[in-house]
Protein backbone atom coordinates (compact mmCIF):
# COMPACT_ATOMS: atom_id res chain seq x y z
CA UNK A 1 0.00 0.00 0.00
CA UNK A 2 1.61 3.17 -1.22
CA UNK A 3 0.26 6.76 -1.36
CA UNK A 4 0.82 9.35 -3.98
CA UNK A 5 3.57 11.34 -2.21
CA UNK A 6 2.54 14.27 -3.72
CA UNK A 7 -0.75 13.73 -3.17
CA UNK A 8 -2.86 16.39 -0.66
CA UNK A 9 -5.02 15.00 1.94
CA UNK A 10 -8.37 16.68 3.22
CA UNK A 11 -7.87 16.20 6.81
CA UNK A 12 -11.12 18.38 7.07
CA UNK A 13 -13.10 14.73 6.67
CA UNK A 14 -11.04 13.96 9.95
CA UNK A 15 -12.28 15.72 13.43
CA UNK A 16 -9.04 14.58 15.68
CA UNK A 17 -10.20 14.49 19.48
CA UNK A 18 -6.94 12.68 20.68
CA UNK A 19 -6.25 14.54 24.06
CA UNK A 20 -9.30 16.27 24.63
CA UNK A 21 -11.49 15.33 27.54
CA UNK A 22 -14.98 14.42 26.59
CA UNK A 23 -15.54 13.01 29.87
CA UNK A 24 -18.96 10.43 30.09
CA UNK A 25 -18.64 7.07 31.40
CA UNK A 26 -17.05 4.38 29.84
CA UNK A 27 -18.20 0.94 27.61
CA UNK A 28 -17.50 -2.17 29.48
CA UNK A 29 -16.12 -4.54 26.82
CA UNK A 30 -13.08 -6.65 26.39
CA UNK A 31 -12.72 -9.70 24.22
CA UNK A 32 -15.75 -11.22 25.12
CA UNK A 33 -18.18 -8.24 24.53
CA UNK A 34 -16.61 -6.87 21.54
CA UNK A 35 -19.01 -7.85 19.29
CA UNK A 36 -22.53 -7.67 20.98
CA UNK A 37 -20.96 -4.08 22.44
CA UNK A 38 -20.28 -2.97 18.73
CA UNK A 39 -23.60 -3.83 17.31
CA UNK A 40 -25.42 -1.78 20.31
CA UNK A 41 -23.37 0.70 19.26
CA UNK A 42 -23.91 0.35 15.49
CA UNK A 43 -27.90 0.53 16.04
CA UNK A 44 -27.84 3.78 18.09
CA UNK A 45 -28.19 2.13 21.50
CA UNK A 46 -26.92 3.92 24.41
CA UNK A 47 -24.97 0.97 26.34
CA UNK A 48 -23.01 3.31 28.59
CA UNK A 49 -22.37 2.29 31.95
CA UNK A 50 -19.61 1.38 34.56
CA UNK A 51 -15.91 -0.21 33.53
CA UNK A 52 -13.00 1.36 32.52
CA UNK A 53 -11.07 0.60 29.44
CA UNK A 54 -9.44 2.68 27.20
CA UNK A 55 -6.41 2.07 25.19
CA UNK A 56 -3.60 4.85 24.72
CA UNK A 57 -3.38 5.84 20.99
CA UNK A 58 0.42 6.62 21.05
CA UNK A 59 2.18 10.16 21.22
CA UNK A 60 -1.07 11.96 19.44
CA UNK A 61 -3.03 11.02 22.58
CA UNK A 62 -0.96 13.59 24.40
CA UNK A 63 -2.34 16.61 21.72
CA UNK A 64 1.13 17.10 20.23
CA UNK A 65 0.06 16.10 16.78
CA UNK A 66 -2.98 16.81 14.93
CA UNK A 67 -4.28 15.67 12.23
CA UNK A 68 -5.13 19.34 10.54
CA UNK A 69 -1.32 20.26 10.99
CA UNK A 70 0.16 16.56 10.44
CA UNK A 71 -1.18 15.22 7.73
CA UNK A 72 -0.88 16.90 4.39
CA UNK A 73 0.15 14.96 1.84
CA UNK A 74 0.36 11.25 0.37
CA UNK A 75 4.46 11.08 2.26
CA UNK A 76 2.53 11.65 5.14
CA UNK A 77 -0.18 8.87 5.23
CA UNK A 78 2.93 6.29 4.62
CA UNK A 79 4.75 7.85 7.43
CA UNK A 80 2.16 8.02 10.03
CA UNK A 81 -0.82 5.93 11.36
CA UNK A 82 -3.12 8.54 11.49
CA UNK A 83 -2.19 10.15 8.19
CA UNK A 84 -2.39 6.57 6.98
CA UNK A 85 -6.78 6.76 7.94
CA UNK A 86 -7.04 10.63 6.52
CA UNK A 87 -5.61 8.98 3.32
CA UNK A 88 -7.75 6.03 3.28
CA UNK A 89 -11.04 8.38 4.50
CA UNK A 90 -10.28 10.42 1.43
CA UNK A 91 -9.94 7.65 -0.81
CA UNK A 92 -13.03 5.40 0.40
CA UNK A 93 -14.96 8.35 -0.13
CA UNK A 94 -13.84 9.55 -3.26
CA UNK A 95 -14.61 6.51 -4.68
CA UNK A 96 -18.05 6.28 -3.26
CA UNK A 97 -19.04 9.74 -4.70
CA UNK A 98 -17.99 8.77 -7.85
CA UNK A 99 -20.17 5.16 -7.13
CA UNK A 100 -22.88 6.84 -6.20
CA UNK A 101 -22.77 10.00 -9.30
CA UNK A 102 -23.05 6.91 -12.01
CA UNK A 103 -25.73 5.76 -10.53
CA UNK A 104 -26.97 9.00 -10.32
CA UNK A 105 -27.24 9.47 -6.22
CA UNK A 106 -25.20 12.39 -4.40
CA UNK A 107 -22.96 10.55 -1.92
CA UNK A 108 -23.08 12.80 1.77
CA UNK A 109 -19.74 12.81 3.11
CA UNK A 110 -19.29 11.59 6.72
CA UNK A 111 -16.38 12.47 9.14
CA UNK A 112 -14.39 10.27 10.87
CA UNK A 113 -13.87 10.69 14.57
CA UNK A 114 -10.71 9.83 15.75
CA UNK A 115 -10.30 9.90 19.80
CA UNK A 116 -8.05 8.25 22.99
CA UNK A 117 -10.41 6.02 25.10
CA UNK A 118 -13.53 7.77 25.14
CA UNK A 119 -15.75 10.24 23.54
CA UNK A 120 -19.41 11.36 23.36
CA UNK A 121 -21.29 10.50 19.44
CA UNK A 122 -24.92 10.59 19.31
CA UNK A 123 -25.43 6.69 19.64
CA UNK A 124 -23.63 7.10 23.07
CA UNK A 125 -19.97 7.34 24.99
CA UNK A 126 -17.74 5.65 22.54
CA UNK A 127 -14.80 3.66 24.15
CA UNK A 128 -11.98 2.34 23.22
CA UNK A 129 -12.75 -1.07 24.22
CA UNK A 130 -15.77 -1.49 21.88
CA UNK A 131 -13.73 -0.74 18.90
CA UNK A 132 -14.57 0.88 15.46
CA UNK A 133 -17.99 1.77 14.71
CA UNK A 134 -20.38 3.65 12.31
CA UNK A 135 -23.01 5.97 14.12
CA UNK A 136 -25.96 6.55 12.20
CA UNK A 137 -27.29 9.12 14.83
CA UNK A 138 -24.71 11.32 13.48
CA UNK A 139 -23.39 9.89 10.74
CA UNK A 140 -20.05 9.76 11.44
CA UNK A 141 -17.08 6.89 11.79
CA UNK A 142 -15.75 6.62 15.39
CA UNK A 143 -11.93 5.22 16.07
CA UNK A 144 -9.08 4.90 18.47
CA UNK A 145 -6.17 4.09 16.12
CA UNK A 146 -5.50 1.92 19.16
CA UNK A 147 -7.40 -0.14 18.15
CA UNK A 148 -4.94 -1.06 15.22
CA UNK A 149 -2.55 -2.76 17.56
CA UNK A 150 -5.04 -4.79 19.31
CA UNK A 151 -5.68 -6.22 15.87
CA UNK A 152 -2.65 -8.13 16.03
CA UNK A 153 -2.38 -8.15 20.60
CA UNK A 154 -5.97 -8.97 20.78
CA UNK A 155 -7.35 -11.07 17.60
CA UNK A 156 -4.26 -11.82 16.30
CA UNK A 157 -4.32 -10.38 13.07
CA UNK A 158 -0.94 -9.77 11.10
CA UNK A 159 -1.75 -6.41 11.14
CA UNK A 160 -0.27 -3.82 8.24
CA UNK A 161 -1.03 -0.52 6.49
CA UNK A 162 -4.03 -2.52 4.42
CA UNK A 163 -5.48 -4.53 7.33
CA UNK A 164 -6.03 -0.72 9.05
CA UNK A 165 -7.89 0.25 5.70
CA UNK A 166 -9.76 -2.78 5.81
CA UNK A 167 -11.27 -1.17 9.23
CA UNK A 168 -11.59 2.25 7.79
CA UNK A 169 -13.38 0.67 4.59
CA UNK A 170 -15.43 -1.29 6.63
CA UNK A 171 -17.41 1.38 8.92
CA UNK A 172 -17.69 3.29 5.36
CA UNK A 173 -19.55 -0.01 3.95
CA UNK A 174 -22.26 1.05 6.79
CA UNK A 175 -22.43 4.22 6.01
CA UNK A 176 -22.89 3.55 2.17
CA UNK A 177 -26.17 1.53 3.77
CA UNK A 178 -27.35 3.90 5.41
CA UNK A 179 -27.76 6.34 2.99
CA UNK A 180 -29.40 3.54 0.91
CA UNK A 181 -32.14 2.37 3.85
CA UNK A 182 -30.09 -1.01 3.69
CA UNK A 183 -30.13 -0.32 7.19
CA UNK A 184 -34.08 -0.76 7.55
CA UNK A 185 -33.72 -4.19 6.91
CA UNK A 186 -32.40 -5.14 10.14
CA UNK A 187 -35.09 -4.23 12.66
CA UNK A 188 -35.11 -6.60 15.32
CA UNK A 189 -33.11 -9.00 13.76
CA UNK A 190 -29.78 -8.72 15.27
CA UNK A 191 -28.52 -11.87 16.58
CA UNK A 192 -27.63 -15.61 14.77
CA UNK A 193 -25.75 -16.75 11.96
CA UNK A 194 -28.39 -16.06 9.43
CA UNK A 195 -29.62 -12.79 10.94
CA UNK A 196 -30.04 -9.30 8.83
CA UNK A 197 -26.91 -8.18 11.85
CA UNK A 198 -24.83 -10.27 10.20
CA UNK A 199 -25.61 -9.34 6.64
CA UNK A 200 -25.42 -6.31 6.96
CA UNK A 201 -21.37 -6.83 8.36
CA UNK A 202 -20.89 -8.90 5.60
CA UNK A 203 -22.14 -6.62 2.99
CA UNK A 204 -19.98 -4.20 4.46
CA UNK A 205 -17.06 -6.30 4.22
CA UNK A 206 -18.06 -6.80 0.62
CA UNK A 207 -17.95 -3.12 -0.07
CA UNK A 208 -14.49 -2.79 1.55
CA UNK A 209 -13.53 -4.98 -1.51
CA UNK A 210 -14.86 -2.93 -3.87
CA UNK A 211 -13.34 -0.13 -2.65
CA UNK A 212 -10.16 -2.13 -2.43
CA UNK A 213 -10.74 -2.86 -5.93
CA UNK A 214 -10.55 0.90 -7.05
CA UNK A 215 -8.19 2.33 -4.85
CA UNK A 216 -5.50 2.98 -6.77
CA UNK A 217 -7.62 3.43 -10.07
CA UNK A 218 -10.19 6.20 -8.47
CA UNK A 219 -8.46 9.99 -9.23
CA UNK A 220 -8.88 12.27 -7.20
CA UNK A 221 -10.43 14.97 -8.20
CA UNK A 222 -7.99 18.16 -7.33
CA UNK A 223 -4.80 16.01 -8.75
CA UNK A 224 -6.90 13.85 -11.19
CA UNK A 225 -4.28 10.47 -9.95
CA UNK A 226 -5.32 8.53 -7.51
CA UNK A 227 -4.60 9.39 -3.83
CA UNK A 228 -2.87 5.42 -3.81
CA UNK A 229 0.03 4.43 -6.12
CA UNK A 230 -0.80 1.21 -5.81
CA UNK A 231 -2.60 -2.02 -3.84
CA UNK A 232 -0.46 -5.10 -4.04
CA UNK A 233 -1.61 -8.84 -3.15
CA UNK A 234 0.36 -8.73 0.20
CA UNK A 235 -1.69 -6.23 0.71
CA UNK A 236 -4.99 -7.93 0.15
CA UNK A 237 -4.01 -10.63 2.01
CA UNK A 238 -3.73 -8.36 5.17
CA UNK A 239 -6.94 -7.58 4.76
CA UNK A 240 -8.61 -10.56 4.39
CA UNK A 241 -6.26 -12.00 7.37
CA UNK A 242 -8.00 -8.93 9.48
CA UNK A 243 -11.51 -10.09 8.26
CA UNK A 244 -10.67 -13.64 9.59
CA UNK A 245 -9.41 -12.17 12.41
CA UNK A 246 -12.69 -10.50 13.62
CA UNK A 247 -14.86 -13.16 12.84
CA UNK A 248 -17.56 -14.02 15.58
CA UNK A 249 -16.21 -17.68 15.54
CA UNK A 250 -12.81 -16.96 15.87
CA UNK A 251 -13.57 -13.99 18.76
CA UNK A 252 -16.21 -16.60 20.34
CA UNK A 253 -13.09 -19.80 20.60
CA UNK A 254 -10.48 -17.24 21.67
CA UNK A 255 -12.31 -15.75 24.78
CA UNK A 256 -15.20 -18.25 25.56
CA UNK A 257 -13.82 -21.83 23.95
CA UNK A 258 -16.62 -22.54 22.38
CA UNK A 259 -18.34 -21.25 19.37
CA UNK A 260 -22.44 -20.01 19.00
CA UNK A 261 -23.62 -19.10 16.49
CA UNK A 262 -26.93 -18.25 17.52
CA UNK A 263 -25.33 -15.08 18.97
CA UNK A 264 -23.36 -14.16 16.01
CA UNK A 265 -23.91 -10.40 14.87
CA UNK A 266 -21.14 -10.31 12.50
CA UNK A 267 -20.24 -13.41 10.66
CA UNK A 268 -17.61 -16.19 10.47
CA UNK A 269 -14.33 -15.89 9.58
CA UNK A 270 -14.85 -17.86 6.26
CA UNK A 271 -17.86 -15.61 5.98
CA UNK A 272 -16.07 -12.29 5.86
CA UNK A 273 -12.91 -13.14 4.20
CA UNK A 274 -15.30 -14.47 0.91
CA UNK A 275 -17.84 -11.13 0.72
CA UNK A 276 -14.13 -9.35 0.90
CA UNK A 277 -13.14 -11.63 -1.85
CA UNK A 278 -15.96 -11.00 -3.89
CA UNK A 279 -16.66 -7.82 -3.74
CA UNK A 280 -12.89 -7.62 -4.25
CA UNK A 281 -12.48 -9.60 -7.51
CA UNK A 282 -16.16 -8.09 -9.01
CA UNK A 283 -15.28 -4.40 -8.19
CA UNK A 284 -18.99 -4.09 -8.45
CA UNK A 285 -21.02 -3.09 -4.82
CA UNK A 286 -24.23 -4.95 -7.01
CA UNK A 287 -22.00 -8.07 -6.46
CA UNK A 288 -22.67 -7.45 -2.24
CA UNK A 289 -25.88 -9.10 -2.32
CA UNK A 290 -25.74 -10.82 1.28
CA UNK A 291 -29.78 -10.67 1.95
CA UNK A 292 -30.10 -12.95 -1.24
């Protein structure tokens, strides 16, 4: 994964909280709750209450570094994490505009949050221990780059530049659905293998291949190149190692020993690395057709 180095980034899509205090009470998670925690989130639940989690997100935590004064160009998002998701926010989303003008829709932007162990968003205190998620109270992508290193401490992911897009691509995939009323589908519906919950994170994961697809073919449209040089096949392979990573199988054997998947809300392992895969190798979101 390489960035145009002379590329310019719009950190304006980025609202960097790292050192500021939010204050509200944290998300009890961990291992175990990750997933039921993120879909409560993801659904506009408020699920705060007592714990205290919260992972350190590295020297930006401290308010040193900022995103608005860091992170201008492609050299940047290869140098530094955070850079890295300003990159990959600009580049999901300038794809998805141009998605989205073909098919003659107007795509709405949405900002992504970045913040060190806790924040407020309209779906309730986000914490670091819940992990990435897509509010649809406010439309906006919530993250503790954190959490990137407990991809590999935590799931055991390999980790890389790619596997941290995969994330970033990901929470976009929701909002893509939600300004298509995919989102309506779900309703009650939230838990089991074959639940709308868990097709709507696999659709998701399919659109994070599509984007993947187009990354380094979408211009942008001040430079007219795109923002990445390139997307290799070590690079996919991060990604679809992160997928695995996360599945509800893999979470559910790590921290509990056994597997159920009558409380899955995401999908398998084998589940998310193939709607990855395909909506990788179609390039096409009409290829994402998890509910049939």
């Amino acid at each position: 994964m390489d960035f145009d180095d002379d590329a310019e980034l719009d950190s304006s899509q980025v609202d960097d909280r790292r050192g500021m205090s939010r204050g509200g009470l944290a998300v009890g998670g961990g291992a175990v709750g990750v997933v039921g925690l993120l879909i409560a989130l993801f659904f506009g639940i408020d699920v705060t209450g007592g714990g205290d989690g919260g992972s350190p997100a590295g020297p930006a935590a401290s308010g040193s570094q900022d995103v608005r004064g860091d992170c201008r160009s492609g050299a940047d998002a290869d140098a530094r994490t955070d850079c890295r998701v300003v990159g990959v926010v600009n580049s999901v989303q300038e794809y998805w505009t141009s998605e989205f003008k073909a098919e003659n829709r107007t795509y709405q932007p949405a900002k992504t949050v970045l913040f060190t162990s806790r924040t407020q968003s309209a779906c309730g205190t986000a914490d670091s221990d819940v992990g990435p998620f897509y509010c649809p109270g406010d439309k906006e992508v919530y993250l503790d780059v954190g959490f990137f290193r407990e991809l590999s401490s935590r799931f055991g992911a390999k980790g890389g530049p790619f596997a941290q897009a995969y994330v970033v691509a990901h929470e976009y995939g929701h909002h893509v659905q939600d300004l298509l009323g995919t989102m309506d589908k779900v309703g009650d519906d939230r838990r089991g293998a074959d639940s709308a919950s868990v097709k709507l994170e696999l659709q998701a994961d399919c659109y994070a291949g599509v984007w993947a697809r187009h990354a380094d073919s979408t211009p942008d449209e001040k430079t007219g190149r795109p923002l990445l040089d390139k997307v290799t096949p070590a690079d996919i392979d991060d990604a679809l190692d992160a997928a695995a990573a996360v599945g509800d199988d893999r979470i559910q054997q790590g921290s509990q020993g056994r597997v159920d998947p009558d409380t899955w809300t995401h999908g398998s392992s084998a589940e998310r690395k193939r709607w990855f895969t395909t909506g990788y190798r179609s390039g096409k979101p009409a290829s994402c057709s998890t509910f049939g």
